[in-house]
N, C-alpha and C. Protein backbone atom coordinates (compact mmCIF):
# COMPACT_ATOMS: atom_id res chain seq x y z
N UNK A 1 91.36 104.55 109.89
CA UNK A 1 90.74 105.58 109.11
C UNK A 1 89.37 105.94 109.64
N UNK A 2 88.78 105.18 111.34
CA UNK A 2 87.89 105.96 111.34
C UNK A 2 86.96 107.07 111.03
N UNK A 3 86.49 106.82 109.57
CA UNK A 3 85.92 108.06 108.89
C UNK A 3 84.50 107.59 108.17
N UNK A 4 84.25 106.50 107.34
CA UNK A 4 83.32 106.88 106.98
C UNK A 4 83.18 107.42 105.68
N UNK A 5 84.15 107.14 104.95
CA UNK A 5 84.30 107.82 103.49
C UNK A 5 83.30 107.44 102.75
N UNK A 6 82.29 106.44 102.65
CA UNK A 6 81.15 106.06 101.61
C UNK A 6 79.82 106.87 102.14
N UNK A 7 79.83 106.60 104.07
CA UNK A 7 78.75 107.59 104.30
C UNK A 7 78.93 109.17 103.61
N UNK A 8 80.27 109.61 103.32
CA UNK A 8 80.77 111.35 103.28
C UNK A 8 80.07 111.30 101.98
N UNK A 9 80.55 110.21 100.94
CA UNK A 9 80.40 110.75 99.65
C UNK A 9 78.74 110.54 99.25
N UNK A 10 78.13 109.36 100.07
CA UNK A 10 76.56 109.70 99.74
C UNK A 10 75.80 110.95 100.43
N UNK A 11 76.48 111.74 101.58
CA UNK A 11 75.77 112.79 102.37
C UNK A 11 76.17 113.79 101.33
N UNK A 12 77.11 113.73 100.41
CA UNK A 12 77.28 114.96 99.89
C UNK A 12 77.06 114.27 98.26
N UNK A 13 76.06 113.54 97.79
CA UNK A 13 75.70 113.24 96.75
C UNK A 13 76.80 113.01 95.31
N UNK A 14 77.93 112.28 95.85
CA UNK A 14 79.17 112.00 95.06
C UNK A 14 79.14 110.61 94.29
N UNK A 15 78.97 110.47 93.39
CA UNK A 15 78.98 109.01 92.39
C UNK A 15 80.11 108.10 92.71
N UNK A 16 80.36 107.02 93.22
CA UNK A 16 81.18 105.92 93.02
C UNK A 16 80.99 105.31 92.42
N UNK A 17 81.99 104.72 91.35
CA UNK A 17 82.77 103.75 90.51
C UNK A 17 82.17 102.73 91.50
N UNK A 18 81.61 101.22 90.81
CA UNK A 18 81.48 100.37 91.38
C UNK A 18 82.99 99.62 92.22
N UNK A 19 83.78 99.95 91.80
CA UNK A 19 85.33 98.93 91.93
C UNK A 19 85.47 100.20 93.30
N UNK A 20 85.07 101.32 93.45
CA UNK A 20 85.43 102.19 94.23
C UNK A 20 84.57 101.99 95.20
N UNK A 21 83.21 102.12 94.53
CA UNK A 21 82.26 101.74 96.26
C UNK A 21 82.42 100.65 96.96
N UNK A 22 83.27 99.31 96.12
CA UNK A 22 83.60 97.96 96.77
C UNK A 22 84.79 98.30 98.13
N UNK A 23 85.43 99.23 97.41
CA UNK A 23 86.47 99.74 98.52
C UNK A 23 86.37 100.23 99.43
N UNK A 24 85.38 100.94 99.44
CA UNK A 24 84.93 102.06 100.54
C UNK A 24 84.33 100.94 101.22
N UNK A 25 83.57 99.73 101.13
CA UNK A 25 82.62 99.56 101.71
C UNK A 25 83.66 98.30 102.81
N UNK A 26 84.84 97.77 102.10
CA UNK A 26 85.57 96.30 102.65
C UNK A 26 86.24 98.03 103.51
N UNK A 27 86.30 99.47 103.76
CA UNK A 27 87.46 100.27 104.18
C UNK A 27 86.37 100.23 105.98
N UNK A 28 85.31 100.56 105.15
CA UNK A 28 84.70 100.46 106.07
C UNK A 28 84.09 99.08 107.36
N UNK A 29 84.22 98.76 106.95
CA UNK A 29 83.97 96.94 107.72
C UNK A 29 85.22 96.81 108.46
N UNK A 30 86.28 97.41 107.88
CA UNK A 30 87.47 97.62 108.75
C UNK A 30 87.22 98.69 109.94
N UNK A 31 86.84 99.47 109.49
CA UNK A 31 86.48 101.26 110.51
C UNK A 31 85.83 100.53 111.54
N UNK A 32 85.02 98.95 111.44
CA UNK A 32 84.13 98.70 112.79
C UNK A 32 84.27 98.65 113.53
N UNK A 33 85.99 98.26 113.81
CA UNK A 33 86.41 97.81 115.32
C UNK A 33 86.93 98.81 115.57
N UNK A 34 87.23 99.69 114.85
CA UNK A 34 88.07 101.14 115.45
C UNK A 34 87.84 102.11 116.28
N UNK A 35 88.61 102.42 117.35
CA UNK A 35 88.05 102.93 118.12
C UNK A 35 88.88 104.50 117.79
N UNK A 36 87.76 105.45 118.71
CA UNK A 36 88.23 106.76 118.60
C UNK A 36 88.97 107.13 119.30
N UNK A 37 90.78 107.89 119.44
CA UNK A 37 91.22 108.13 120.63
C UNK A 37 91.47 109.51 120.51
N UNK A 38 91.74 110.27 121.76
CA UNK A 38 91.99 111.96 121.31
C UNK A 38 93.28 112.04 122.06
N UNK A 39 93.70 112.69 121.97
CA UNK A 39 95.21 113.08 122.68
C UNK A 39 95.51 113.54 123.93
N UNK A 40 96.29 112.87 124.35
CA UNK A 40 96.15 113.16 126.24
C UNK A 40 95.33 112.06 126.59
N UNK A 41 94.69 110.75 126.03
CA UNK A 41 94.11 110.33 126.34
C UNK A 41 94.60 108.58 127.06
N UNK A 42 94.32 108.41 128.28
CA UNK A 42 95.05 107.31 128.89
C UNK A 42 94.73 106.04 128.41
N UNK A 43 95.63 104.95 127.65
CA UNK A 43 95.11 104.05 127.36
C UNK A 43 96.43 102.87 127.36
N UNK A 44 95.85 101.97 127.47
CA UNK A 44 96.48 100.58 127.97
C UNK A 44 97.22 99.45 127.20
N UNK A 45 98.67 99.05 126.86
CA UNK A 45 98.83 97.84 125.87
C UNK A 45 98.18 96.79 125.94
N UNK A 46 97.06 96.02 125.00
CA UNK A 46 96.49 94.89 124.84
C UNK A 46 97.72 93.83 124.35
N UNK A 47 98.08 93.90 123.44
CA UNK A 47 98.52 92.47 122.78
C UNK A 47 100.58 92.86 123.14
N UNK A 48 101.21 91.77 123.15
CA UNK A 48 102.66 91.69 122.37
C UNK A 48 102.59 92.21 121.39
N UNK A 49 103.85 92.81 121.03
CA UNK A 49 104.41 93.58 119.64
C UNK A 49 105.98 92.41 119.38
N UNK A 50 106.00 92.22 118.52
CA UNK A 50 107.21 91.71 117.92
C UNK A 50 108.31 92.84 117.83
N UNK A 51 107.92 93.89 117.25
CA UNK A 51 108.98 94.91 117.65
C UNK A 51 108.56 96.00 118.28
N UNK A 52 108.70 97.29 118.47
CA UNK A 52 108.24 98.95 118.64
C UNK A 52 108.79 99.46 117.74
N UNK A 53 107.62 100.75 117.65
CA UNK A 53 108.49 101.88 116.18
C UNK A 53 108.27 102.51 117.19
N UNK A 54 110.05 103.63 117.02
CA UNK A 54 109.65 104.63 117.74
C UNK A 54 108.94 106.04 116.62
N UNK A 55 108.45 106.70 117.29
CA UNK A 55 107.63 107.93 116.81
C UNK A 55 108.55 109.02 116.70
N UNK A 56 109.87 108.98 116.09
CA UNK A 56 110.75 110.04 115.95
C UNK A 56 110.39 110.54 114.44
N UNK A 57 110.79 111.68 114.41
CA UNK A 57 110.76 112.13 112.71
C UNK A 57 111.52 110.94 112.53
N UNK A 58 112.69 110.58 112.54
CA UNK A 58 113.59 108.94 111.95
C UNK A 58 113.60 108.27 112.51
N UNK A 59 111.78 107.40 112.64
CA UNK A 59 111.67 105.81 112.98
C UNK A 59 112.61 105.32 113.49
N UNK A 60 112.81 104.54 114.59
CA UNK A 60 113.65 102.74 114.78
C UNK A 60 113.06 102.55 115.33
N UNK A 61 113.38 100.90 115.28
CA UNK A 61 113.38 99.50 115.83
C UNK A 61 113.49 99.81 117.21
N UNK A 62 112.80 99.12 118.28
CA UNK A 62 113.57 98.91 119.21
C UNK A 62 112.47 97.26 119.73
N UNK A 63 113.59 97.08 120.27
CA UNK A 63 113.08 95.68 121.12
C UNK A 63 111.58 95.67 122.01
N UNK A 64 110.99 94.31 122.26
CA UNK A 64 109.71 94.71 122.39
C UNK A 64 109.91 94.64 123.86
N UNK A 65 110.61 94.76 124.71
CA UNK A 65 110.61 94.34 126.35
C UNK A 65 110.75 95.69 126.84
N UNK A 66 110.56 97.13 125.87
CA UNK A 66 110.80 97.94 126.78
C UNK A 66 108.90 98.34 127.10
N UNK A 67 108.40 97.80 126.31
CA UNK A 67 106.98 97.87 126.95
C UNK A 67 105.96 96.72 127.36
N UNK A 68 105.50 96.25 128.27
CA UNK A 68 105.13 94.87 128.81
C UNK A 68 103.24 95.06 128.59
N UNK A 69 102.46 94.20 127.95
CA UNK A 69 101.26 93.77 128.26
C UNK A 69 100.66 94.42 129.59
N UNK A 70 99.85 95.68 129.26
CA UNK A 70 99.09 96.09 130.45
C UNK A 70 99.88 97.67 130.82
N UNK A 71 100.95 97.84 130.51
CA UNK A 71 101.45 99.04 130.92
C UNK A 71 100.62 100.26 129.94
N UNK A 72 100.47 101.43 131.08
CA UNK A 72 99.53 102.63 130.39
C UNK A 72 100.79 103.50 130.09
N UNK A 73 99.98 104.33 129.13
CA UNK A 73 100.67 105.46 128.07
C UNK A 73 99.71 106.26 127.73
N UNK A 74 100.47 107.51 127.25
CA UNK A 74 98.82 108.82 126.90
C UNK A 74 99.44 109.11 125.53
N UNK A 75 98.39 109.23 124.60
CA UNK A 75 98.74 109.76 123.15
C UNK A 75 99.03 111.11 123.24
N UNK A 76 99.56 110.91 122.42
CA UNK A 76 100.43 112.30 122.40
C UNK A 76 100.43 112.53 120.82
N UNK A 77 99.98 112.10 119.84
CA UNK A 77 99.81 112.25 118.38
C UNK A 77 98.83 111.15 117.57
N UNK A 78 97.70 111.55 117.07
CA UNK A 78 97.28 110.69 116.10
C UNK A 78 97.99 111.07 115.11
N UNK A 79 97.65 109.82 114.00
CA UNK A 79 98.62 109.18 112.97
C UNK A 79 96.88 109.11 111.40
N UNK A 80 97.65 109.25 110.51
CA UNK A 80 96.89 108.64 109.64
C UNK A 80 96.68 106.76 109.86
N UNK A 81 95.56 106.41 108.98
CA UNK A 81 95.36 104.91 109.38
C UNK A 81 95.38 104.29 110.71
N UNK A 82 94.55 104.93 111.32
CA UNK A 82 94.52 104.30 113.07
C UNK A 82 95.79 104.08 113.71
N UNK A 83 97.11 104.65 113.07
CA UNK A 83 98.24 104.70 114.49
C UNK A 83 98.15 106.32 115.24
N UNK A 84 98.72 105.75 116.59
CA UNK A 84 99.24 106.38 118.07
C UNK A 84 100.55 106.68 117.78
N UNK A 85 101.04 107.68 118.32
CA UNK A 85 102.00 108.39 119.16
C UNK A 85 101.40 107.87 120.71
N UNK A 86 102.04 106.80 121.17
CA UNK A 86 101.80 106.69 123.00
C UNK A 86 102.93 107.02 123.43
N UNK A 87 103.10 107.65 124.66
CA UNK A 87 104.23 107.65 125.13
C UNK A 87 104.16 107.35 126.12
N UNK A 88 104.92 106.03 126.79
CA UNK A 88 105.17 105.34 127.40
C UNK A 88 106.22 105.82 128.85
N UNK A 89 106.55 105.37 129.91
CA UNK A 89 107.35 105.11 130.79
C UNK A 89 108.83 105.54 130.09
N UNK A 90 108.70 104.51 129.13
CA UNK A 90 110.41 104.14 128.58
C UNK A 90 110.24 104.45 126.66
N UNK A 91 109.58 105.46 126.91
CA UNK A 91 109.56 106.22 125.31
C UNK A 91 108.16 106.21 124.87
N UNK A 92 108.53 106.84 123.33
CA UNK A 92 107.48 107.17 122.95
C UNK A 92 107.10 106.15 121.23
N UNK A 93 106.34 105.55 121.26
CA UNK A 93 106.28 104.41 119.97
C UNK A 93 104.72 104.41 119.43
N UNK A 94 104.93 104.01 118.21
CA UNK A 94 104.07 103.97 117.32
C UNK A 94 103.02 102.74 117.10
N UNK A 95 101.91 102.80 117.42
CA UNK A 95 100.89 101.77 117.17
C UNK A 95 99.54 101.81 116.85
N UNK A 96 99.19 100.82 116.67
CA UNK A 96 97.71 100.59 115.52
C UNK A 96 96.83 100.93 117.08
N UNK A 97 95.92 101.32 116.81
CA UNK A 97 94.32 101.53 117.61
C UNK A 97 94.12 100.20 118.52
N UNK A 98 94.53 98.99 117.20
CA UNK A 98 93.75 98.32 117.70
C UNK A 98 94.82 97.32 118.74
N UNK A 99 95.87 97.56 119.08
CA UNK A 99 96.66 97.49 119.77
C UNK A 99 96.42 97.87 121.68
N UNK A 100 95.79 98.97 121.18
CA UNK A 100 96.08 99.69 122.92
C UNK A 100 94.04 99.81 122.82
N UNK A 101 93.86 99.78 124.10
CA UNK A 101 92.76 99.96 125.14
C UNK A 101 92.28 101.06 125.50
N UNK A 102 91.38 101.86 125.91
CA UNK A 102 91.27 103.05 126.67
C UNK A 102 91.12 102.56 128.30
N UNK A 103 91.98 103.70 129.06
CA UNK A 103 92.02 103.39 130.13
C UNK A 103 90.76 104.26 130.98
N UNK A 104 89.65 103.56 131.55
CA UNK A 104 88.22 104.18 131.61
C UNK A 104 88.81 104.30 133.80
């Protein structure tokens, strides 16, 4: 969610609910490690996946060996909540930010 929703609502002088500013603030501590990616943009698998989603309008499964640790892919769709559209060599699958690398 790279956004910033507690900075938005104090720049634009909006009241939070204490139970609400607690949220914004644990949403944000999350936003820290997040990185920004734009589309077309080359970036790298960091970790194993237990499975892949593919990025079809109707999701599947597929096995995690069709993409290996280190292989590059270019986004091709941001996602709400920090997932990618990468598309890969051997398709196109769905993952968290904090998954893939930028390739500098």
């Amino acid at each position: 969610m790279c956004g910033g929703l507690g900075r938005l609502a104090r720049r634009w002088g909006l009241g939070l609910h204490s139970s609400a500013l607690a949220l914004v603030k644990s949403m944000e501590q999350a936003d820290e490690s997040c990185q920004a990616f734009d589309t077309g943009a080359l970036v790298r698998l960091v970790e194993t996946q237990p499975y892949l989603k593919t990025a079809d309008p109707m999701p599947m499964l597929r096995p995690p060996d069709l993409v290996e640790v280190g292989d590059e892919g270019v986004v091709v769709e941001l996602r709400s909540r920090n997932m990618l559209a990468v598309r890969f060599r051997r398709g196109t699958f769905l993952l968290a930010g904090d998954q893939v690398a930028s390739v500098v």
